[in-house]
Protein backbone atom coordinates (compact mmCIF):
# COMPACT_ATOMS: atom_id res chain seq x y z
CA UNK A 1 12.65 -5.11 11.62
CA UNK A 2 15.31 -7.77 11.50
CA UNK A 3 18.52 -7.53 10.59
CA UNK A 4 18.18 -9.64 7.58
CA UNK A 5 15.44 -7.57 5.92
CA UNK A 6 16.29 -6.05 2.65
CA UNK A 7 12.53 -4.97 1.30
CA UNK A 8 9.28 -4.27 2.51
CA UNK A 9 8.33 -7.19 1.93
CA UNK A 10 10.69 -9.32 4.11
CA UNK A 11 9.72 -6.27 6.30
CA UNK A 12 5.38 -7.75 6.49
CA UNK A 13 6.91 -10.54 6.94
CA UNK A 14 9.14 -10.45 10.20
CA UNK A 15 5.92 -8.55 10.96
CA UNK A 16 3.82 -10.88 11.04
CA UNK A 17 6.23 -13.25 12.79
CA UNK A 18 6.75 -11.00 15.78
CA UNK A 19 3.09 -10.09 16.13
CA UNK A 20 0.35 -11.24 13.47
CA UNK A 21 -2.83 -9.72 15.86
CA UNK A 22 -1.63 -6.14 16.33
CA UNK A 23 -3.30 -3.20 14.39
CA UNK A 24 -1.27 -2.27 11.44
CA UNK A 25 -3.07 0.02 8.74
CA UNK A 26 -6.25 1.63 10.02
CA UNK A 27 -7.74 3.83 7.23
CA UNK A 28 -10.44 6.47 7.62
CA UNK A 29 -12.03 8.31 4.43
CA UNK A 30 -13.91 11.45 5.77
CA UNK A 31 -15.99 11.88 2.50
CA UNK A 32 -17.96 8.66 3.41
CA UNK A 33 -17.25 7.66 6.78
CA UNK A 34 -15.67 4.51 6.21
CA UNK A 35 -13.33 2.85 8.90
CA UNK A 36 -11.42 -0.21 8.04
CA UNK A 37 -8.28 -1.48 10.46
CA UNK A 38 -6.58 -4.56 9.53
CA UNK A 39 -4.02 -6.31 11.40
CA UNK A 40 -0.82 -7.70 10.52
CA UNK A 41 -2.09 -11.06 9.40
CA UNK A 42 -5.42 -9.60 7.37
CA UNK A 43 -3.03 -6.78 6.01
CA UNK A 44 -0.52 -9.91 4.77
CA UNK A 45 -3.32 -12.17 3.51
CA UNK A 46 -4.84 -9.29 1.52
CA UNK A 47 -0.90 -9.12 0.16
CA UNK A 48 -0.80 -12.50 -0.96
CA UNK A 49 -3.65 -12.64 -2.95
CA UNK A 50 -2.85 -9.69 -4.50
CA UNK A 51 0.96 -11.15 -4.98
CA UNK A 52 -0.88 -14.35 -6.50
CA UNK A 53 -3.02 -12.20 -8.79
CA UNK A 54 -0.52 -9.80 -9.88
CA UNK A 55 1.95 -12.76 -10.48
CA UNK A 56 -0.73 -15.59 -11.86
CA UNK A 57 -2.94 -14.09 -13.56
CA UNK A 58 -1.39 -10.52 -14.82
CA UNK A 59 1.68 -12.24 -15.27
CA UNK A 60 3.68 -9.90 -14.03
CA UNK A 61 7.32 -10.49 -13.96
CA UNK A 62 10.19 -8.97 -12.01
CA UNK A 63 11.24 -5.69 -13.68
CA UNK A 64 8.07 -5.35 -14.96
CA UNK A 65 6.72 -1.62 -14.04
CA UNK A 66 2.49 -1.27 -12.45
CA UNK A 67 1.24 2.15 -12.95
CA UNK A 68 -0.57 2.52 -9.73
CA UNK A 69 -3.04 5.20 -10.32
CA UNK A 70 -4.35 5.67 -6.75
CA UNK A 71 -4.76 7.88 -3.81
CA UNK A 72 -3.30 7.22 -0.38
CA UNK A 73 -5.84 4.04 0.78
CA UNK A 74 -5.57 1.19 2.90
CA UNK A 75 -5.38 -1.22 -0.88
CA UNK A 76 -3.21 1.22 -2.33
CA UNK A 77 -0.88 -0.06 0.79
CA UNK A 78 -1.79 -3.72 -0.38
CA UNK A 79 -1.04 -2.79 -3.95
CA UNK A 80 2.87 -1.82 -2.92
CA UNK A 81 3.74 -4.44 -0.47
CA UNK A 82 2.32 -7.14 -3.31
CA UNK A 83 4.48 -5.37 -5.72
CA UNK A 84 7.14 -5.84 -3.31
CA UNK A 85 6.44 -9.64 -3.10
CA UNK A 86 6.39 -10.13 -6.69
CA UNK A 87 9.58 -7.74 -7.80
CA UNK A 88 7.84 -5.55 -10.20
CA UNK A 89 8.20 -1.97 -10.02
CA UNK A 90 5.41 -0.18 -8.15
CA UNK A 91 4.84 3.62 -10.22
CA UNK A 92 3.08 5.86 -8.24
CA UNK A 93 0.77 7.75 -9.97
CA UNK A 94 3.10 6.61 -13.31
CA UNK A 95 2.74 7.11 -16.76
CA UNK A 96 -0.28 4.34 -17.86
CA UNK A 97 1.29 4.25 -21.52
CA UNK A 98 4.73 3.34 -20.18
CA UNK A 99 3.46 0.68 -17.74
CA UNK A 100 3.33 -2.56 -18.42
CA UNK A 101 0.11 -2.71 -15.96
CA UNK A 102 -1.98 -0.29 -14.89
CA UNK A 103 -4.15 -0.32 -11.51
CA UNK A 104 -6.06 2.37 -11.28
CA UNK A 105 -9.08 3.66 -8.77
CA UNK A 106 -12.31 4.96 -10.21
CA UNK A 107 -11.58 8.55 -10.61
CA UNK A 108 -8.08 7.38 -12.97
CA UNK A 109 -9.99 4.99 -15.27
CA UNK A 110 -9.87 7.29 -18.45
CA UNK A 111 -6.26 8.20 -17.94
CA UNK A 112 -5.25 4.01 -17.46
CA UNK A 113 -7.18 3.36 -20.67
CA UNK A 114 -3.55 4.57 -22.20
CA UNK A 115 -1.88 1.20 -21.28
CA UNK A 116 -1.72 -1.71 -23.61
CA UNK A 117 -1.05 -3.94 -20.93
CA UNK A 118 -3.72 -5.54 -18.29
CA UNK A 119 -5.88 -2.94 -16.51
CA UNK A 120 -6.70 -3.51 -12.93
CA UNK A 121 -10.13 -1.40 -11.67
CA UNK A 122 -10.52 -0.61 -7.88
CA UNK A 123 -13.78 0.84 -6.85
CA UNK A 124 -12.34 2.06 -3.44
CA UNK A 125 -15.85 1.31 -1.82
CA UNK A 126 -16.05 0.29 1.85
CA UNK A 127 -14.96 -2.99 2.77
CA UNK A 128 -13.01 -3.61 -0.65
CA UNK A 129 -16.42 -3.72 -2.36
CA UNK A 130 -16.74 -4.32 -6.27
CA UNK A 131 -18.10 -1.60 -8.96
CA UNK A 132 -22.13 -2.07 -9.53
CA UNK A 133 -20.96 -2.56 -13.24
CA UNK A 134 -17.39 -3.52 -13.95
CA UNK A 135 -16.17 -0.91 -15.80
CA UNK A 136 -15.07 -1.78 -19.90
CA UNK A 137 -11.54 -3.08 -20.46
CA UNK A 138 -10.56 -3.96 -16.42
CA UNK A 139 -10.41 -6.68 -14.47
CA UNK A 140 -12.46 -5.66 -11.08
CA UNK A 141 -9.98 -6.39 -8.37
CA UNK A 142 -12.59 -6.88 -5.80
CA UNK A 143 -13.81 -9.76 -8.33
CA UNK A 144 -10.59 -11.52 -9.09
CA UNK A 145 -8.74 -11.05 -5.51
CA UNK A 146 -11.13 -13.25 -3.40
CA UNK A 147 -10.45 -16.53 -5.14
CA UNK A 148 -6.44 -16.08 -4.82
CA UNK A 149 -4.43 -18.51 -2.67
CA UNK A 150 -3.67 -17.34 0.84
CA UNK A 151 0.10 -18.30 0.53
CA UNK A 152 2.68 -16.31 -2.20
CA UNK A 153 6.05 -17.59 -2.92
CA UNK A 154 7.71 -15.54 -6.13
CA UNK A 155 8.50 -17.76 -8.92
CA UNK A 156 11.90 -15.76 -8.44
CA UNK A 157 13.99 -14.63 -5.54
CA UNK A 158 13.49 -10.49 -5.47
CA UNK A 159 16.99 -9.12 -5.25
CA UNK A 160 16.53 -6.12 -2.87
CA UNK A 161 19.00 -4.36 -5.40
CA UNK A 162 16.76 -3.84 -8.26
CA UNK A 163 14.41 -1.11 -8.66
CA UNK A 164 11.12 -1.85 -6.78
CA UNK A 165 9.37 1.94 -6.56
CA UNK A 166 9.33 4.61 -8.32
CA UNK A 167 7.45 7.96 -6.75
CA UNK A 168 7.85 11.97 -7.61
CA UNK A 169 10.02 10.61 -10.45
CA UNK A 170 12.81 9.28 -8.30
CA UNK A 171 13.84 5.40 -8.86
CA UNK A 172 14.38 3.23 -5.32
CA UNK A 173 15.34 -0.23 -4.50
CA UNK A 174 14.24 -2.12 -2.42
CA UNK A 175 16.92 -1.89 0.17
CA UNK A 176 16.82 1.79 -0.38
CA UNK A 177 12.70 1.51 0.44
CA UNK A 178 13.40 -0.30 3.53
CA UNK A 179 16.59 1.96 4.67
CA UNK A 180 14.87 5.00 3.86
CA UNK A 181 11.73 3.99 5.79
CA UNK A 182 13.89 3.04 8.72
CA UNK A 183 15.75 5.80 8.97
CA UNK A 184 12.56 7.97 8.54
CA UNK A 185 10.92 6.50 11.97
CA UNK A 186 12.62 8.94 14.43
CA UNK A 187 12.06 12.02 12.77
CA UNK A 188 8.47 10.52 12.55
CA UNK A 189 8.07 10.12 16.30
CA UNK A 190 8.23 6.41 15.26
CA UNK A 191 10.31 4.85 18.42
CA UNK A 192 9.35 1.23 18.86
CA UNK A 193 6.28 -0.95 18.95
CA UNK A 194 2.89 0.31 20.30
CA UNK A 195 3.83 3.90 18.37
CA UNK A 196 1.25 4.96 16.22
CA UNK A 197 1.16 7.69 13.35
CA UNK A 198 -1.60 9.56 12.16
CA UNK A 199 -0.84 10.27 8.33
CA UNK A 200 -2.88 12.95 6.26
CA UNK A 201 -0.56 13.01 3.48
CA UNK A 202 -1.23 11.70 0.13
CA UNK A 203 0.24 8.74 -1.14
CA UNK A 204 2.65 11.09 -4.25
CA UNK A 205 5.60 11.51 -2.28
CA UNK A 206 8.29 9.88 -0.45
CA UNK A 207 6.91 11.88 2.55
CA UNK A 208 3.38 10.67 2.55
CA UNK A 209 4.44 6.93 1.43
CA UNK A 210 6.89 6.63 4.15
CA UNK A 211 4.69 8.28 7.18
CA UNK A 212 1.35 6.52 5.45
CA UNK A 213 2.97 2.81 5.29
CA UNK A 214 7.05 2.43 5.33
CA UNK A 215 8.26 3.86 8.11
CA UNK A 216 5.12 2.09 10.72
CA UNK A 217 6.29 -1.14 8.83
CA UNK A 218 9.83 -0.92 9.06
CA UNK A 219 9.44 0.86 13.34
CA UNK A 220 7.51 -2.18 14.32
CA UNK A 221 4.36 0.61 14.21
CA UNK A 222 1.17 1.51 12.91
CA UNK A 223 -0.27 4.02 10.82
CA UNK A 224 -3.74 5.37 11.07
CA UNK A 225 -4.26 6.60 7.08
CA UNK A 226 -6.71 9.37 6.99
CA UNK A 227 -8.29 10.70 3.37
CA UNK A 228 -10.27 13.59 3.22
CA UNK A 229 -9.39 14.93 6.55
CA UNK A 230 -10.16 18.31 5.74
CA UNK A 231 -13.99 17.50 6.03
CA UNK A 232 -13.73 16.11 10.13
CA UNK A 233 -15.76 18.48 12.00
CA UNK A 234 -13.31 21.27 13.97
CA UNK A 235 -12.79 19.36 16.81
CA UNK A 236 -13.01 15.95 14.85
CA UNK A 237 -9.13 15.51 14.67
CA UNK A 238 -8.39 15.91 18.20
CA UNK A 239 -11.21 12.95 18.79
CA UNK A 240 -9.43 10.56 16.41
CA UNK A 241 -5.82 11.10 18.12
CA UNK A 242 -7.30 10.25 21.46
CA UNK A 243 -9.45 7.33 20.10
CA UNK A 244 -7.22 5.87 18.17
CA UNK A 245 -4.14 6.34 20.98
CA UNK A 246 -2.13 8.35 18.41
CA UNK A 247 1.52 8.85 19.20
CA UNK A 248 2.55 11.36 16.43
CA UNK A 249 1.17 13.20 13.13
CA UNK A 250 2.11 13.80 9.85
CA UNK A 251 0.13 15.99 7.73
């Protein structure tokens, strides 16, 4: 982190300035064996054409609030640190008929159908693959994101002062996103570069979005994002902290 960041996503960015190769978000989902990591730079160009979809296409404005209806998932990551970039408000697990967008993974389609705004559908497959058949009333995002530039700029600046996420009903800026997350990485074992956190907690809380993204971002760290932990064999857990060279938990 540099002294001149003010949200998370000045935060990707002196990220990928200081180191665009390292491992930052490696995800595991235990229900289907999938393994994705991504590294600084693929985590940030995933972010900009998200950023350049989310701002071209959706239209989204700063202010404007995205209902993100999604669990605790290497895009879900991409989802918040493109909201960042654009200055909307990312709503975790928010009301779909208050939103002015709506993302939502396949398991929240029904509940999303409540906003009147554009609908974003993410099938959550393995290696960001699209639905079989898109489902009614979304745009696929594993259709639309591909063809996005590879470069964002916001059409304008984000003041770190306005709101930028909302989660278990409490309202942050983004200078409280990136302070919170900073202040976060000691507790979380989080003590420089190379550290690495192990994060079973869902995405619905400050808790889980600060071990499971913010704090790694904001320590210089990584996070290794496990869903569906519960189903690793007994001694599966232990095998993933040495393999992956974990340096702390959070679960």
């Amino acid at each position: 982190m540099n002294a001149t960041d003010r949200t998370p996503a000045d935060l990707l960015r002196s990220a990928l300035a200081a180191d665009p190769s390292r491992p930052l978000v490696t995800y595991y989902d235990d229900a289907t064996g999938e393994r994705v990591e991504l590294s600084v730079a693929t985590f940030a160009n995933w972010v900009s054409k998200t950023a350049n979809l989310l701002q071209g296409d959706l239209a989204a404005a700063p202010g404007d609030r995205v209902a993100l209806l999604l669990p605790a998932h290497w895009q879900t990551a991409v989802w918040l640190l493109a909201c960042s970039s654009v200055g909307v408000i990312a709503d975790m697990d928010g009301d779909p008929a208050a939103a002015d967008l709506v993302v939502a993974g396949p398991d929240a389609l029904d509940a999303a159908r409540a906003c009147t705004g554009e609908r974003v559908a993410l099938a959550l497959r393995p290696l960001g693959g699209r639905f079989p058949q898109p489902p009614d009333g979304f745009l696929d995002f594993a259709v639309e994101v591909p063809g996005q530039g590879d470069r964002f700029a916001p059409y304008a600046p984000v003041d770190a002062e306005d709101p930028a996420l909302i989660v278990a009903g409490a309202e942050l800026s983004g200078a409280e996103v990136t302070e919170r997350a900073l202040g976060d990485a000691p507790d979380l074992g989080l003590t420089g570069p190379g550290a690495r956190l192990l994060s079973m907690l869902p995405y619905d809380t400050w808790a889980g979005l600060s071990a499971g993204l913010f704090a790694p971002l904001a320590a210089g760290a990584s996070v290794v994002l496990c869903r569906h932990a519960d189903r690793l064999a007994e001694d599966g857990l232990a095998r993933r902290i040495e393999d992956e060279r974990v340096t702390a938990t959070a679960a």
